[in-house]
Protein backbone atom coordinates (compact mmCIF):
# COMPACT_ATOMS: atom_id res chain seq x y z
CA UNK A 1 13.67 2.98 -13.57
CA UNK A 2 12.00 0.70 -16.11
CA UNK A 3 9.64 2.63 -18.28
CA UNK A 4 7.19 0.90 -20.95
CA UNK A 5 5.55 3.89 -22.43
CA UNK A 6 6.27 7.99 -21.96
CA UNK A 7 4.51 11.07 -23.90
CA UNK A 8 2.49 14.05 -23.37
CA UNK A 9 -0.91 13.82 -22.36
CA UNK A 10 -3.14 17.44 -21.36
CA UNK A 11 -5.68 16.77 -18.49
CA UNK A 12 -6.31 13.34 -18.45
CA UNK A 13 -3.33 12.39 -16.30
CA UNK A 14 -3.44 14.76 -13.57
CA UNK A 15 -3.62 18.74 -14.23
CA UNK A 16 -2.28 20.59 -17.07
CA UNK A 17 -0.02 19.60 -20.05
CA UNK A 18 2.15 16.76 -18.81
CA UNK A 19 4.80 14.18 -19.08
CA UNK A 20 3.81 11.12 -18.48
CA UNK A 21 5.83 7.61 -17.97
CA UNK A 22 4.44 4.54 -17.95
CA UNK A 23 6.40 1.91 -15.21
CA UNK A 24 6.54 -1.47 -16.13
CA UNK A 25 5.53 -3.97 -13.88
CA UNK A 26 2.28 -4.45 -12.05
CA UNK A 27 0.88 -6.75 -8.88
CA UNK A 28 -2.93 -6.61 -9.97
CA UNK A 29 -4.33 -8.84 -12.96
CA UNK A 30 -7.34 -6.96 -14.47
CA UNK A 31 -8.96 -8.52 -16.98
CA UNK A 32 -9.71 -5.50 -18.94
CA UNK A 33 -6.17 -4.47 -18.25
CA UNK A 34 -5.68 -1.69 -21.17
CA UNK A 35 -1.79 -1.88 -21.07
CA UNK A 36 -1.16 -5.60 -20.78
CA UNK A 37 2.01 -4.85 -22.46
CA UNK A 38 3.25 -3.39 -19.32
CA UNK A 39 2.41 -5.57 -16.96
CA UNK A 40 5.41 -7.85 -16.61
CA UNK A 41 8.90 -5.92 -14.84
CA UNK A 42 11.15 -6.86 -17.87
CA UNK A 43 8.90 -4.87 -20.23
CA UNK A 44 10.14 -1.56 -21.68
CA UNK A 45 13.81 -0.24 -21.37
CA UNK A 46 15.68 0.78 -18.55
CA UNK A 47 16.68 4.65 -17.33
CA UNK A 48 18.78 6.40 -14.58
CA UNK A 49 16.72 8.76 -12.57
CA UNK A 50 19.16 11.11 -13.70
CA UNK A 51 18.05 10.63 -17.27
CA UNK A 52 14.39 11.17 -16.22
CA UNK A 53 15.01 14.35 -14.43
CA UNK A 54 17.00 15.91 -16.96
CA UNK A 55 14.04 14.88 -19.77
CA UNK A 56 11.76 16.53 -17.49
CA UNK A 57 13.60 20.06 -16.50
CA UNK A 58 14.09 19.98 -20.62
CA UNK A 59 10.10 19.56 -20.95
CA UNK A 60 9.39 22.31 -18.34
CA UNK A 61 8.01 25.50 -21.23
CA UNK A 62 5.50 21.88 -22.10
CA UNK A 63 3.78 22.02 -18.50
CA UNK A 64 1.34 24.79 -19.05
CA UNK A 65 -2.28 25.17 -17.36
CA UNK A 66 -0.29 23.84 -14.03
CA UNK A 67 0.94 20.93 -15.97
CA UNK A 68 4.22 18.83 -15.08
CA UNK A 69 5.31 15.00 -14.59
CA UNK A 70 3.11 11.61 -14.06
CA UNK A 71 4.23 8.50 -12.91
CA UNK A 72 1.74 5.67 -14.10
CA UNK A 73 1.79 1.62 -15.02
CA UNK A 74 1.20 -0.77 -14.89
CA UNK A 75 1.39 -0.26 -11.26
CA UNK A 76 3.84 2.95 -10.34
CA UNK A 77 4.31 1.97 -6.61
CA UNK A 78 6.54 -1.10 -7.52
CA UNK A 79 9.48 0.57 -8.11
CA UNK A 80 9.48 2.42 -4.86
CA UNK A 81 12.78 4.04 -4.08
CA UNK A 82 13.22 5.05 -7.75
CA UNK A 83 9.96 6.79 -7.94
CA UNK A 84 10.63 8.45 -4.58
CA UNK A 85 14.44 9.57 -5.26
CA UNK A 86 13.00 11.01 -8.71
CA UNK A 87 9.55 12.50 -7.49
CA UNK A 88 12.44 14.43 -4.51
CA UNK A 89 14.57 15.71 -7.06
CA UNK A 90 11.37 17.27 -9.29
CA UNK A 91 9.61 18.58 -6.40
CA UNK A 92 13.71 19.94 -5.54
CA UNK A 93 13.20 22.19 -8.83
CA UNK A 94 9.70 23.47 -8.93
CA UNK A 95 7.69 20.62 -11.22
CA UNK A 96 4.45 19.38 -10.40
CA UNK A 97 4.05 15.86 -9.74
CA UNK A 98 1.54 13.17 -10.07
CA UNK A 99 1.11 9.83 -9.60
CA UNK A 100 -1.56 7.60 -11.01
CA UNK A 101 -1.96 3.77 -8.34
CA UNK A 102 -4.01 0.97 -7.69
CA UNK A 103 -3.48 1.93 -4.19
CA UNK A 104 -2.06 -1.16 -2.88
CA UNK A 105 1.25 -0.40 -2.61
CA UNK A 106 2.03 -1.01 1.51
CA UNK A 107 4.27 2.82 1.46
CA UNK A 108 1.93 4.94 -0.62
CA UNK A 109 2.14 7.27 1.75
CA UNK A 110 5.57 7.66 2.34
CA UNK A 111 5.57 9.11 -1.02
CA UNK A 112 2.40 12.17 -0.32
CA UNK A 113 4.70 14.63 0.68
CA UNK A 114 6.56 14.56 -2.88
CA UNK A 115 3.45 14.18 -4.56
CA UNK A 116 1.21 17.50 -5.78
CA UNK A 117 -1.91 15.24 -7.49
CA UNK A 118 -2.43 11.65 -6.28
CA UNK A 119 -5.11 9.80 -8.37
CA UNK A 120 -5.95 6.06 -6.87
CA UNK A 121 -8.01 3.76 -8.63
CA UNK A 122 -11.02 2.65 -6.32
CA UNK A 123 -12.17 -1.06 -8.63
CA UNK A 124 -14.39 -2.37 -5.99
CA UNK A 125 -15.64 -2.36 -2.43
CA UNK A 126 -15.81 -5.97 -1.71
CA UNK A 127 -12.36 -7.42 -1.17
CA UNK A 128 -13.36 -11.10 -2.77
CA UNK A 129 -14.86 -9.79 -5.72
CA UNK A 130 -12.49 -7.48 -6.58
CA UNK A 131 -9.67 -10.56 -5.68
CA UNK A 132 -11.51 -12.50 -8.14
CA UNK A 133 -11.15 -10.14 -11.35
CA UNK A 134 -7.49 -8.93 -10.22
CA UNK A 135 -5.52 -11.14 -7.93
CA UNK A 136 -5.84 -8.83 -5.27
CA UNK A 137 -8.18 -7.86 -2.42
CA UNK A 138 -8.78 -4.00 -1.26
CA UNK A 139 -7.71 -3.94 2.17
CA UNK A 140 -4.29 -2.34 1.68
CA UNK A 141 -6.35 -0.02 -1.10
CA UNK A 142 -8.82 0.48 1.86
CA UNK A 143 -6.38 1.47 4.50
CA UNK A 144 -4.60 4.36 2.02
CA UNK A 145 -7.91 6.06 1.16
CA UNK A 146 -9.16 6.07 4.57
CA UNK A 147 -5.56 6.99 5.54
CA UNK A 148 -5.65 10.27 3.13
CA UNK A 149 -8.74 10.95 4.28
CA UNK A 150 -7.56 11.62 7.56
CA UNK A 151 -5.09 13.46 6.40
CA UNK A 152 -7.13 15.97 4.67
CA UNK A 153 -4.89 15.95 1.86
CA UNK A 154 -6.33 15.92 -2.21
CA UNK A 155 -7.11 12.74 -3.56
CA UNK A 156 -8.81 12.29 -6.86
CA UNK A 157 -10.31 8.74 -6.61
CA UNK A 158 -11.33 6.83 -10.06
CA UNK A 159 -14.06 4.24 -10.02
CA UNK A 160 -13.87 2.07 -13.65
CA UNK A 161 -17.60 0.75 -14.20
CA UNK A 162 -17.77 -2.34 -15.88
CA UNK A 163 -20.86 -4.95 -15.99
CA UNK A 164 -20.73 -7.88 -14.48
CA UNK A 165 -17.91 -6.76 -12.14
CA UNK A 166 -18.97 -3.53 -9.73
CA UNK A 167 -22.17 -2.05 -11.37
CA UNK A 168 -24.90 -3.59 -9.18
CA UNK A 169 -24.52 -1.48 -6.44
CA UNK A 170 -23.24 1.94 -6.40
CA UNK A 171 -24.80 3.01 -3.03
CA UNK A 172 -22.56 0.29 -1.50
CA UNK A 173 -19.73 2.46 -3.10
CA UNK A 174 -20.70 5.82 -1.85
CA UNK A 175 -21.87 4.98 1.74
CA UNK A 176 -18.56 3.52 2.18
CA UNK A 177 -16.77 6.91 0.77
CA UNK A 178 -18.91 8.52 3.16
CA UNK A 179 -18.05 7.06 6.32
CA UNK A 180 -14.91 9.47 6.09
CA UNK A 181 -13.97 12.68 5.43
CA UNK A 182 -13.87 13.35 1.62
CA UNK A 183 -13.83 17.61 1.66
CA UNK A 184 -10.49 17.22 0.07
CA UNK A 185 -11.88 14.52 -2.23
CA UNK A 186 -13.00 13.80 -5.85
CA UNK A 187 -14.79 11.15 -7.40
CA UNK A 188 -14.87 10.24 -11.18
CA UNK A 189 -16.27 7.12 -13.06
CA UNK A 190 -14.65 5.42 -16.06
CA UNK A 191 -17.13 3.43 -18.19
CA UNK A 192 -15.81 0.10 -19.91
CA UNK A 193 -14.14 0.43 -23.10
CA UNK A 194 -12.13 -2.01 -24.84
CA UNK A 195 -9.21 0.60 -26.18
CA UNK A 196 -6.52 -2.09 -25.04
CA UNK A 197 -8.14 -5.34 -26.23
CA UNK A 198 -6.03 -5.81 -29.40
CA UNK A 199 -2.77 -5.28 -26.93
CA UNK A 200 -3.52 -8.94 -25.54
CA UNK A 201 -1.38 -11.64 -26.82
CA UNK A 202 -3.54 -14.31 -24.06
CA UNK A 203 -7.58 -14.69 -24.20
CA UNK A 204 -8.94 -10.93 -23.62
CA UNK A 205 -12.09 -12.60 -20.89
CA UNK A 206 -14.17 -9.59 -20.33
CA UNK A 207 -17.75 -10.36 -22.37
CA UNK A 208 -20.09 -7.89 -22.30
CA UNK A 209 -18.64 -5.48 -20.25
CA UNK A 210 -20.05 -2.12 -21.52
CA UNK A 211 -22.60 0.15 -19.33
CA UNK A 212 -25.71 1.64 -20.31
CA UNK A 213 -25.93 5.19 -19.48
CA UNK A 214 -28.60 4.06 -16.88
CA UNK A 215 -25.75 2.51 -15.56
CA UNK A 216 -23.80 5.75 -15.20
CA UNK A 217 -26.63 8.12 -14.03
CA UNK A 218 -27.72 5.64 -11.24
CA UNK A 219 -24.06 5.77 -10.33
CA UNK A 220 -23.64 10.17 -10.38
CA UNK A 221 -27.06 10.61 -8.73
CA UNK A 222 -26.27 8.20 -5.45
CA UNK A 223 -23.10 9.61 -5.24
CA UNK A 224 -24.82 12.99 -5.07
CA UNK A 225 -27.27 11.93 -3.06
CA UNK A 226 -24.35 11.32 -0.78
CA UNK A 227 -22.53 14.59 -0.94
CA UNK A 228 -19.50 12.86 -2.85
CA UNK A 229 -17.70 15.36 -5.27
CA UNK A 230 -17.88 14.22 -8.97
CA UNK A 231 -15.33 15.56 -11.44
CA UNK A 232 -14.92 14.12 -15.55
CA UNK A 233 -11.87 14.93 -17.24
């Protein structure tokens, strides 16, 4: 397993106090990519899945407040049979697990029975647009949530708001959410912030891509409007 980045992180990155790895590699291009470092498979160094299961069972008095292991990215998915022979073996002894995805990966849910927290990015509900900023369209992404849904299973789904790209429009966003069945479901928006600029060794090509917090409050009133579950961590 090729790993880029690892250390603990409390809340943010699923429940609790946890461990959280970073996976190198990635199949989507966001501009306002905060770990561009990780976004090529070669980055980082390379571990068993033995290693990474005994750092974890030797991190276990660290998960408190229903804490445990996250895999994240670049894009976590990639590395598929790693992530699933190590995500078996921690759900084997007790730890939580979490994974943090773009949601395009084609066997995402092969991987829901090993997996105690999923969080999937949700960038944009129109396939072109959202092909334009990152290389890749939503219908995979698409077929997963709705797939979950339908499954009744928890889902934590994060929506990052940045203008110029998927502000315009939030009720497109929710009445699309609320074709399905979302009782299971949370919803949380991540306003632009430029924490991973300096990381970019090409042009960094996002201009003006803060929100005002008109922005945001159009966005958490038409989701509630909607019945959509909001959570901020």
């Amino acid at each position: 397993m090729r790993i880029f980045g690892k250390g603990f992180n409390f809340s943010q990155d699923g429940p609790g106090n946890r461990l959280v790895y970073h996976l190198s590699g990635c199949n989507m291009r966001c501009i306002w990519c905060s770990n561009p470092e990780g976004l090529n498979t070669k980055a980082g160094m390379e571990y068993s899945t033995e290693e990474i299961l005994n750092e974890c069972l030797r991190s276990k008095p660290m998960f408190f407040s229903g804490g445990g292991v996250t895999f994240t990215g670049g894009e976590a998915t990639l590395q598929f049979d790693e992530l699933l022979e190590v995500l078996n073996k921690l759900k084997y002894n007790g730890i939580h697990t979490c994974i943090e995805t773009n949601g395009t990966g084609e066997h995402l849910t092969d991987i829901l029975k090993f997996t105690d927290y999923l969080i999937m990015d949700f960038k944009h509900y129109d396939t072109n647009i959202l092909k334009k900023y990152t290389n890749v369209g939503n219908e995979t992404i698409r077929r997963n949530f709705e797939y979950i849904c339908r499954s009744k299973r928890q889902l934590h789904i994060r929506i990052p708001l940045i203008n110029g790209f998927n502000t315009q429009n939030p009720a497109n966003f929710a009445s699309y959410f609320s074709k399905f069945n979302t009782q299971n479901v949370v919803f949380e928006f991540l306003p632009y912030h430029e924490y991973g600029k300096d990381k970019w060794k090409t042009e960094y090509k996002v201009q003006n891509g803060f929100i005002t917090d008109e922005i945001l409050e159009n966005f958490i009133s038409t989701f509630k409007q909607y019945n959509l579950k909001l959570i901020t961590t």
